[in-house]
Protein backbone atom coordinates (compact mmCIF):
# COMPACT_ATOMS: atom_id res chain seq x y z
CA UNK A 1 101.02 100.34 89.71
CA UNK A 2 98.71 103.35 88.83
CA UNK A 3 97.07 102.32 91.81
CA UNK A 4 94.64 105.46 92.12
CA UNK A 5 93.56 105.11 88.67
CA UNK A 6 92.76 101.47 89.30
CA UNK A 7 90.25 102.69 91.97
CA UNK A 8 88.58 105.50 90.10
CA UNK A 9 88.37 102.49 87.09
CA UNK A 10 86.72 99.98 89.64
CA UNK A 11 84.21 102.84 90.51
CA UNK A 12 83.23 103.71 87.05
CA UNK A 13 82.43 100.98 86.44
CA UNK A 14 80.68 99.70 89.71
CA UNK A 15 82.74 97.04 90.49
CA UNK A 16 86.34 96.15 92.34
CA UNK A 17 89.72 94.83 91.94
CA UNK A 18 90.04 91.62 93.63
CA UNK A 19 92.91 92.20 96.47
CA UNK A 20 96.19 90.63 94.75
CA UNK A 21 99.59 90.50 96.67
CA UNK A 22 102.36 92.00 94.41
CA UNK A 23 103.83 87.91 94.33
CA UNK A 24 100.62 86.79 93.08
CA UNK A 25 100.26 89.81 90.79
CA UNK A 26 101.36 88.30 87.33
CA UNK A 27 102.62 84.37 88.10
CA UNK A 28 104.70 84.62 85.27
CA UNK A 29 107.35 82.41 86.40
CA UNK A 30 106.17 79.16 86.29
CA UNK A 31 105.30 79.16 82.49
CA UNK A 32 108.04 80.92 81.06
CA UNK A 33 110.81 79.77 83.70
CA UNK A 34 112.41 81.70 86.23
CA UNK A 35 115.24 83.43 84.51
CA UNK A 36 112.18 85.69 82.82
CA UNK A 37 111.22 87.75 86.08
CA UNK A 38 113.83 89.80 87.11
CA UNK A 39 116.32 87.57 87.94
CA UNK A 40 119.14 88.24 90.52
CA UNK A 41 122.19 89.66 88.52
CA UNK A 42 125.48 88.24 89.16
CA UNK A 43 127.25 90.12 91.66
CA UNK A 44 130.08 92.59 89.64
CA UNK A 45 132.20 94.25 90.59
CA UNK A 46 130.34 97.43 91.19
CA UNK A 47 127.60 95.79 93.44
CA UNK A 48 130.67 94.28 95.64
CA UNK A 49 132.04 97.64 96.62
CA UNK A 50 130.38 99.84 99.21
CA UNK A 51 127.91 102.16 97.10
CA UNK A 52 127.95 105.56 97.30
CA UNK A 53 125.79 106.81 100.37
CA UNK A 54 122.70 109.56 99.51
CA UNK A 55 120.49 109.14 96.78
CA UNK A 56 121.31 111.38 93.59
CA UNK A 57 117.90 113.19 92.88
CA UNK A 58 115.46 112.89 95.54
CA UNK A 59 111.65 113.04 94.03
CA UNK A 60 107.84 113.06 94.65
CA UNK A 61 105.24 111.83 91.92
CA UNK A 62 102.96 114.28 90.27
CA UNK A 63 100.04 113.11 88.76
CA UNK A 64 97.86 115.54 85.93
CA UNK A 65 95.02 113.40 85.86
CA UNK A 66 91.12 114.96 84.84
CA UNK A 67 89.85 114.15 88.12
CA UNK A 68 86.78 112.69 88.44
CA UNK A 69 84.80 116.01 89.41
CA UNK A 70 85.62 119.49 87.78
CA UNK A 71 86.91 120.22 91.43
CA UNK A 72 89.47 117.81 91.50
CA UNK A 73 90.74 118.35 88.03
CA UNK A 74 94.29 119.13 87.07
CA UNK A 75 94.73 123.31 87.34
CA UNK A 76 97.68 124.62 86.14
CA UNK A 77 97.70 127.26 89.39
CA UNK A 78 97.11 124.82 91.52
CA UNK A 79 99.96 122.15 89.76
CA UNK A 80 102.73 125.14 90.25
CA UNK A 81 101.97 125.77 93.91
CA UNK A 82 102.05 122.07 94.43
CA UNK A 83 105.70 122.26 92.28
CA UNK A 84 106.57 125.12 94.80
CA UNK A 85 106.34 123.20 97.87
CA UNK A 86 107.58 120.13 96.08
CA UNK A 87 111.06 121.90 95.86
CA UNK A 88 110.99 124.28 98.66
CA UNK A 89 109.34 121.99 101.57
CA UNK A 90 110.21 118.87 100.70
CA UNK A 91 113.76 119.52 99.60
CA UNK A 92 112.81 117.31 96.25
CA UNK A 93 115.22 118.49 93.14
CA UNK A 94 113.13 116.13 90.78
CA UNK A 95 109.22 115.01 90.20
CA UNK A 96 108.07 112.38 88.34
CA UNK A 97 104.73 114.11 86.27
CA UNK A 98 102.62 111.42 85.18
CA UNK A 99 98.84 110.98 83.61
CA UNK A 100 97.24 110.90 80.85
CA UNK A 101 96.62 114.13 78.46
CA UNK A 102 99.43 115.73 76.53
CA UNK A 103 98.56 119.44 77.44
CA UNK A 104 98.35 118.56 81.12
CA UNK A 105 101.81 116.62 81.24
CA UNK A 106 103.70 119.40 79.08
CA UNK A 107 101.96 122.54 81.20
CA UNK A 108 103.02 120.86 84.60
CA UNK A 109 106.28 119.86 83.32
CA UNK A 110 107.42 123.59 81.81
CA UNK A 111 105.77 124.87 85.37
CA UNK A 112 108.62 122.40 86.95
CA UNK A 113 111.54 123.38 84.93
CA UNK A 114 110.58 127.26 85.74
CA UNK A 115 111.05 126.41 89.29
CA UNK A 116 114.93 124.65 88.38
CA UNK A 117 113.24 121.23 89.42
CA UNK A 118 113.90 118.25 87.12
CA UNK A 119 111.63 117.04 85.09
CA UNK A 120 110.52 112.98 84.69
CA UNK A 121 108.02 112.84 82.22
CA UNK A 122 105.63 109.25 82.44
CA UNK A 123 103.03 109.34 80.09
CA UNK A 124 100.35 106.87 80.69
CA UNK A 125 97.47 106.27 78.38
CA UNK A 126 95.26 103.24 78.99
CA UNK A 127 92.26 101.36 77.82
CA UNK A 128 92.69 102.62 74.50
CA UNK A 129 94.62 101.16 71.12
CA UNK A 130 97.40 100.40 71.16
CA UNK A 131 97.98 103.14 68.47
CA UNK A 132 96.56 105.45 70.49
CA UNK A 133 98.97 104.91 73.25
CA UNK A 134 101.83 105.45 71.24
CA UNK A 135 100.90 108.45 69.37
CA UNK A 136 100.55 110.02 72.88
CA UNK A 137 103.96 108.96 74.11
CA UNK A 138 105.56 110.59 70.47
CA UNK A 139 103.75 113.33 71.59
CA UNK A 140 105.06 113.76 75.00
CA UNK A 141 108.26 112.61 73.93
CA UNK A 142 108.62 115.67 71.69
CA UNK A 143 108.20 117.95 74.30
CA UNK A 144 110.39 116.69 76.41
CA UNK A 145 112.87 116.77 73.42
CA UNK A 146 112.40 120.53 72.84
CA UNK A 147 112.93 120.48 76.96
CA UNK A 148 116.13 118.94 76.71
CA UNK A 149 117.40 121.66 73.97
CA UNK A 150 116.70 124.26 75.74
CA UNK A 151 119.19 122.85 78.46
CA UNK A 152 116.37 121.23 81.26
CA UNK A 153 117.30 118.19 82.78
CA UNK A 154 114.73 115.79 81.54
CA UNK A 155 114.08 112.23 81.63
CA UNK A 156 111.31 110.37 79.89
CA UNK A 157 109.37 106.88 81.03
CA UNK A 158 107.82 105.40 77.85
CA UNK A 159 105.15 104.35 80.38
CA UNK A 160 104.22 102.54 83.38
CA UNK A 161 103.13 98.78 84.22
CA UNK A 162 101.57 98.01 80.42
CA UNK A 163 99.89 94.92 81.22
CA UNK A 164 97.29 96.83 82.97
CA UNK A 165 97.23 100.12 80.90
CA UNK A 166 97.92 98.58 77.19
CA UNK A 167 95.02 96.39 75.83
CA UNK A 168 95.91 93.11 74.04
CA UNK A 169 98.52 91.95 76.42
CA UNK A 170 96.46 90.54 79.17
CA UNK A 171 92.86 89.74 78.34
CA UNK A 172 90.18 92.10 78.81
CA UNK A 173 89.04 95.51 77.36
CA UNK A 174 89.34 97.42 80.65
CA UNK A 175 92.01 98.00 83.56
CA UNK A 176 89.60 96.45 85.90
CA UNK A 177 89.03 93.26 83.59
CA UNK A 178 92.62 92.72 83.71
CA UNK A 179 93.52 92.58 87.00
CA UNK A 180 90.78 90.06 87.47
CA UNK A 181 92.05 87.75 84.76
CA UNK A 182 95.08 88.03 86.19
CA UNK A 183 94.13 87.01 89.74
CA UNK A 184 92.05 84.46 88.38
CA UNK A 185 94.50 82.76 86.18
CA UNK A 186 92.65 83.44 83.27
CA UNK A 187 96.08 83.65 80.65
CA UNK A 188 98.52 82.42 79.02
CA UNK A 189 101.99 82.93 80.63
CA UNK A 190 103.95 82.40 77.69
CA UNK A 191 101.78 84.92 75.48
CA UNK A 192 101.71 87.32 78.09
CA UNK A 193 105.43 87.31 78.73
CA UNK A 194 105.79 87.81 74.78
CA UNK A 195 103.59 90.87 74.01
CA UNK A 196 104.60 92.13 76.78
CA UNK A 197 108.25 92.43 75.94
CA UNK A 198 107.12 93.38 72.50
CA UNK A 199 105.14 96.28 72.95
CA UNK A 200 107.50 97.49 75.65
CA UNK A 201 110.24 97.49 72.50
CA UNK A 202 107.79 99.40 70.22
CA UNK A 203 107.62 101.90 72.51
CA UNK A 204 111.04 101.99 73.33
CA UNK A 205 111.45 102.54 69.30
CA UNK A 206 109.07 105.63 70.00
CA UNK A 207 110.56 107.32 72.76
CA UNK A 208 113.75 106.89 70.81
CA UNK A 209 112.84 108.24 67.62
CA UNK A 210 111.69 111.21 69.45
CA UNK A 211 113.53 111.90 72.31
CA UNK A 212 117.56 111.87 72.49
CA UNK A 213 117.87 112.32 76.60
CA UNK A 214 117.91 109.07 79.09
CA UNK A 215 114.90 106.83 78.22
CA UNK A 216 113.09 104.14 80.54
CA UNK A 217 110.04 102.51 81.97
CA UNK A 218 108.26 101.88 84.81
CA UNK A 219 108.39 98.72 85.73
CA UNK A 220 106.31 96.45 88.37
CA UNK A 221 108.59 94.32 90.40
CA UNK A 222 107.81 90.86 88.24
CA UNK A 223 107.61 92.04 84.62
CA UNK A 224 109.92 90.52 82.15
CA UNK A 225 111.60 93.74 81.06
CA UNK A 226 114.38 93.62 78.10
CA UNK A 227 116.74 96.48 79.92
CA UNK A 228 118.90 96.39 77.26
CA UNK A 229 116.52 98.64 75.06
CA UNK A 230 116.84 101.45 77.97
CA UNK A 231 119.31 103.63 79.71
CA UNK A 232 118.33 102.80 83.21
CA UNK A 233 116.30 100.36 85.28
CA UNK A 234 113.17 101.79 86.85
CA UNK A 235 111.25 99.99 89.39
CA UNK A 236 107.96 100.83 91.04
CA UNK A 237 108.95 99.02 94.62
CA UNK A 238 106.07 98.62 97.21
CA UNK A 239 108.10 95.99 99.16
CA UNK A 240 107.51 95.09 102.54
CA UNK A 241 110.46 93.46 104.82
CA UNK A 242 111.23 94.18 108.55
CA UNK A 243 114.56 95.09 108.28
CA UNK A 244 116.81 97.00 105.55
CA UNK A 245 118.62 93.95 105.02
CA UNK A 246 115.62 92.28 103.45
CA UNK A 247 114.70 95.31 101.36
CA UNK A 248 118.37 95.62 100.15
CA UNK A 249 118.65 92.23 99.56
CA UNK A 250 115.62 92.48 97.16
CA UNK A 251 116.57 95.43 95.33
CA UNK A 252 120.35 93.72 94.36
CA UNK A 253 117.72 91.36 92.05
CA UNK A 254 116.87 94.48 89.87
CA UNK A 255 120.48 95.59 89.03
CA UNK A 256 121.97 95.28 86.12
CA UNK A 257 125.80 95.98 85.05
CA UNK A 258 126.23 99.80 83.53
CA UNK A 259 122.40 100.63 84.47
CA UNK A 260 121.43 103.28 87.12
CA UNK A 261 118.58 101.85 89.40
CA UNK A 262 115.97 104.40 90.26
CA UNK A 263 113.12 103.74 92.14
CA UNK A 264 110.26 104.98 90.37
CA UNK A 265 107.40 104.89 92.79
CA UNK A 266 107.54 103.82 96.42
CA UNK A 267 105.33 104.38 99.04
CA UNK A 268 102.05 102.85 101.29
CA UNK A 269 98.70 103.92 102.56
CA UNK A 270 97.52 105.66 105.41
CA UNK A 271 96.28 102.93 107.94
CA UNK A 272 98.21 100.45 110.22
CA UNK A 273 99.34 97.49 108.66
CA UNK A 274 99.20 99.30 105.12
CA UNK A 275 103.03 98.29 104.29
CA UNK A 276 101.65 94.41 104.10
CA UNK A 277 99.55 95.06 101.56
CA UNK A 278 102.16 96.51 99.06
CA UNK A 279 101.25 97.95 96.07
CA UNK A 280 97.47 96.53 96.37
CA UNK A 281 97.05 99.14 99.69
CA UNK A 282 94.71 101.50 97.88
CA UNK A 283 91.85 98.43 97.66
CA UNK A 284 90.27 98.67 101.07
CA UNK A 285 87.35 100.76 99.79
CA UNK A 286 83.91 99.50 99.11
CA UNK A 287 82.62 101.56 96.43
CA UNK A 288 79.13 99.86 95.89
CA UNK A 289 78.17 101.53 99.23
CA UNK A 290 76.79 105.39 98.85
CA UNK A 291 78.73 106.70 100.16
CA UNK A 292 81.95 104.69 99.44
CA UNK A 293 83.65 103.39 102.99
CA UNK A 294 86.55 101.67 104.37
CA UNK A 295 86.21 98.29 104.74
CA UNK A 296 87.04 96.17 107.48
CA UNK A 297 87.53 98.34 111.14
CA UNK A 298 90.48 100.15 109.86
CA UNK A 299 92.67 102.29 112.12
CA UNK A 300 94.03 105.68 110.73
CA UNK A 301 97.76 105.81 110.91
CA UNK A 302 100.35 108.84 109.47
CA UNK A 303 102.56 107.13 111.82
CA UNK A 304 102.89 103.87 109.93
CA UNK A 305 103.06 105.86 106.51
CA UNK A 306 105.85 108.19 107.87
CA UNK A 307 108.15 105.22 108.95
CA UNK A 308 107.92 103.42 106.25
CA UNK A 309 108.93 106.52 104.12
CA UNK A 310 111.80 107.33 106.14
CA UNK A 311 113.04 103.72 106.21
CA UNK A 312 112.98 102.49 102.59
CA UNK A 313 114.36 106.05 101.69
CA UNK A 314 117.36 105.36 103.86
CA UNK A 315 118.17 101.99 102.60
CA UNK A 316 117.63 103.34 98.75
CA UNK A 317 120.39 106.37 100.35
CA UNK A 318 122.48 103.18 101.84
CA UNK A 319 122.49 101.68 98.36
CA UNK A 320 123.44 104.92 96.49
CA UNK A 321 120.54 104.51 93.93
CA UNK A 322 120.46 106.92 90.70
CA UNK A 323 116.96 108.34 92.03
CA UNK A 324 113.81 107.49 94.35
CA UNK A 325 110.09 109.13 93.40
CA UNK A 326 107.72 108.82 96.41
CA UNK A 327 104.22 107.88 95.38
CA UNK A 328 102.40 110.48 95.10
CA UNK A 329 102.17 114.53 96.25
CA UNK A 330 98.10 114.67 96.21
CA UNK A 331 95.41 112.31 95.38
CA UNK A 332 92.16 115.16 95.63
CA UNK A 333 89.65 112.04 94.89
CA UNK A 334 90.67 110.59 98.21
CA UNK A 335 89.65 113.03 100.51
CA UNK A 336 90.00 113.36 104.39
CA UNK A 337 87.22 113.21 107.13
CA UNK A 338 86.69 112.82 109.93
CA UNK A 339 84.61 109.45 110.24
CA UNK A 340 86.90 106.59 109.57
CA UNK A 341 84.66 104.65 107.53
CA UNK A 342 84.53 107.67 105.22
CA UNK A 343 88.10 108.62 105.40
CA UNK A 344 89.34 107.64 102.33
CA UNK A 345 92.27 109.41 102.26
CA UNK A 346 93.29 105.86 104.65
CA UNK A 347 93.28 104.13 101.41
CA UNK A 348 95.61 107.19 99.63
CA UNK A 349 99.45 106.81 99.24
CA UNK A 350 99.26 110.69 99.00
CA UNK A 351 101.98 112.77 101.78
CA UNK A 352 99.17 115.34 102.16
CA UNK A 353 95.41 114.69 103.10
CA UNK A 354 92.72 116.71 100.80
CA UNK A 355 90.41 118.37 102.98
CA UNK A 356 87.05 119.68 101.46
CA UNK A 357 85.43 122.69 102.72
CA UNK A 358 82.00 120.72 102.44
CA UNK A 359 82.98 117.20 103.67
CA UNK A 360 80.30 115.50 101.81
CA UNK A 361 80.04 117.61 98.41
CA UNK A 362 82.53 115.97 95.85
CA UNK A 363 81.99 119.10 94.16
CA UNK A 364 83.40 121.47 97.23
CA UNK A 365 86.04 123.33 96.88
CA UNK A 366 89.33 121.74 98.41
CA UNK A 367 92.96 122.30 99.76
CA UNK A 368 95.51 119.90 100.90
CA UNK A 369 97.37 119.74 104.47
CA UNK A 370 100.51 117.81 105.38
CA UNK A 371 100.15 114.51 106.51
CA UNK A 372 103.52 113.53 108.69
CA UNK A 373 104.94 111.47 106.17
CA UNK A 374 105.26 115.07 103.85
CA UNK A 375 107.39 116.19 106.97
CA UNK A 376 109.11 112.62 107.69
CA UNK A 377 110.37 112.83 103.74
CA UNK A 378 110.97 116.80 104.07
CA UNK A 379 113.70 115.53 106.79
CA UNK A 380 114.67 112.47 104.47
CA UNK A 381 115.59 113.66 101.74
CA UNK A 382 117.36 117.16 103.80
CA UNK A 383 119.54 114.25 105.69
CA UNK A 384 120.17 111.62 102.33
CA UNK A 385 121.37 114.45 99.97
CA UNK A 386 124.67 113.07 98.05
């Protein structure tokens, strides 16, 4: 889930996602039957051996969005420094660059194969035509095309969770108005299910027709997902168990015979209890107060982000997954202070805190600083290398 971009939605337009747990996120199941939602594969003969222990590419989302202020937009100086201590701090050999805006995702993703990282390229256009979103990923696509000739190791995501950014598959003209149909139960299953899977192949058609390297899609952990159109299965997991036996256990669901599973965002928020809340962390902001605050007495905790970091990446190492991108480097429309109610950096998934020089001028200039889940993956992904 684009979960920042859901927030900065909710703001513009002065209202808020209602809190949904990831299990009440679509309810798909009921209507069109269980075998449609990522149903447990039979065991072969693959899953039965002992996998292979370290992760094969070990990587951080990077997101190019406009920002809602021109001091948190995308710079291209800024995006290579970040790349810098992507590969050279955090011992990351691949990030995930995702966003909206062709010239952002193809300037950030040549400043990551300078630096010998690989490159993931997710493009992710919402709340426009459907047209629209696809010209963007041919686009995109392209680039990372001419990428791949020139002998970078590219991927490319056709997109990310499209019944909230694609219009037309759940009701409602806006992100926001979607996730509130969908908590309310205001759809039909069966439709739902059925666009879905059929704009997911039309855009499988256009990443194909322009792009010849491996090809997938972001997936959230309940959508109905034809993996036959893609080279691997990616999963955005936000899952939540108290041992690595449960999280294991869950993951065996998404596996499928002959497809890598990679792990295309993982991660939680900055407060204590923040794993619970699973990919629907980021809504514990009240953003009709002035300024916006934290709701409900929460308690500031890098501890609880760091462990749950360090655990999930060792069970994804455990499993010998094809990849794991930890959601996300920087989120500068989040920032740090020191008031709690204001800190709403709490309510970030980000491994480093933005800190403004001017606490209370969104316009201020900024830097970031490492929270300790930036050093608890640094050590991670040092210790889970294949």
């Amino acid at each position: 889930m684009r979960h920042e971009d859901m927030k900065v939605e909710g703001m513009h337009e002065g209202k808020k996602a209602e809190g949904i747990s990831r299990a009440r996120f679509l309810g798909l199941a009921g209507a069109v039957g269980a075998g449609a939602l990522l149903p447990a594969a039979p065991a072969t003969a693959r899953d039965r051996c002992p996998a292979p222990r370290g992760l094969r590419h070990r990587g951080v989302v990077y997101e190019v969005g406009a920002g809602e202020s021109p001091a948190t937009a995308w710079r291209a100086e800024r995006a290579r420094a970040d790349l810098r201590a992507i590969r050279d701090r955090l011992h990351a050999d691949t990030v995930k660059i995702t966003g909206d805006g062709v010239e952002r995702l193809t300037a950030t993703a040549e400043a990551a194969a300078e630096l010998g990282l690989r490159v993931w390229l997710e493009p992710t256009l919402g709340d426009v035509p459907a047209g629209d979103i696809l010209d963007h990923l041919a686009q995109t696509g392209r680039f990372a095309e001419r990428l791949r000739r020139q002998g970078v190791p590219v991927q490319l995501n056709v997109g990310c969770e499209f019944l909230l950014f694609v219009p037309g598959i759940v009701p409602g003209a806006t992100m926001v108005e979607r996730i509130e149909n969908l908590t309310k139960g205001a759809f039909d299953p069966v439709r739902v299910a059925r666009e879905l899977r059929r704009f997911t192949a039309r855009a499988a058609a256009v990443g194909r027709s322009v792009f010849h390297g491996p090809l997938s899609y972001a997936a959230a952990q309940d959508e109905d997902v034809d993996w036959d159109l893609f080279d691997l299965v990616c999963l955005d997991y936000y899952g939540d168990h108290p041992t690595a036996a449960g999280h294991v256990e869950e993951l065996r669901a998404y596996r499928r015979p002959g497809k890598p599973l990679a792990i295309s965002e993982f991660g939680t928020c900055t407060f204590k209890g923040a794993p619970s809340s699973g990919g629907m962390g980021w809504d514990v902001v009240d953003y009709t107060k002035d300024p916006p605050e934290i709701k409900g007495g929460l308690v500031r905790s890098e501890a609880t982000q760091a462990a749950y970091l360090t655990d999930v990446v060792g069970v994804f190492a455990s499993m010998g997954l094809y990849a794991a991108m930890a959601y996300t480097f920087v989120t500068p429309d989040a920032p740090h202070r020191a008031e709690p109610r204001l800190d709403l950096d709490m309510a970030s998934y980000s491994l480093v805190k933005t800190v403004r020089d001017r606490p209370a001028d969104p316009d201020s200039p900024w830097h970031w600083e490492p929270k300790q889940s930036f050093h608890a993956l640094a050590r991670a992904y040092a210790r889970h290398r294949r």
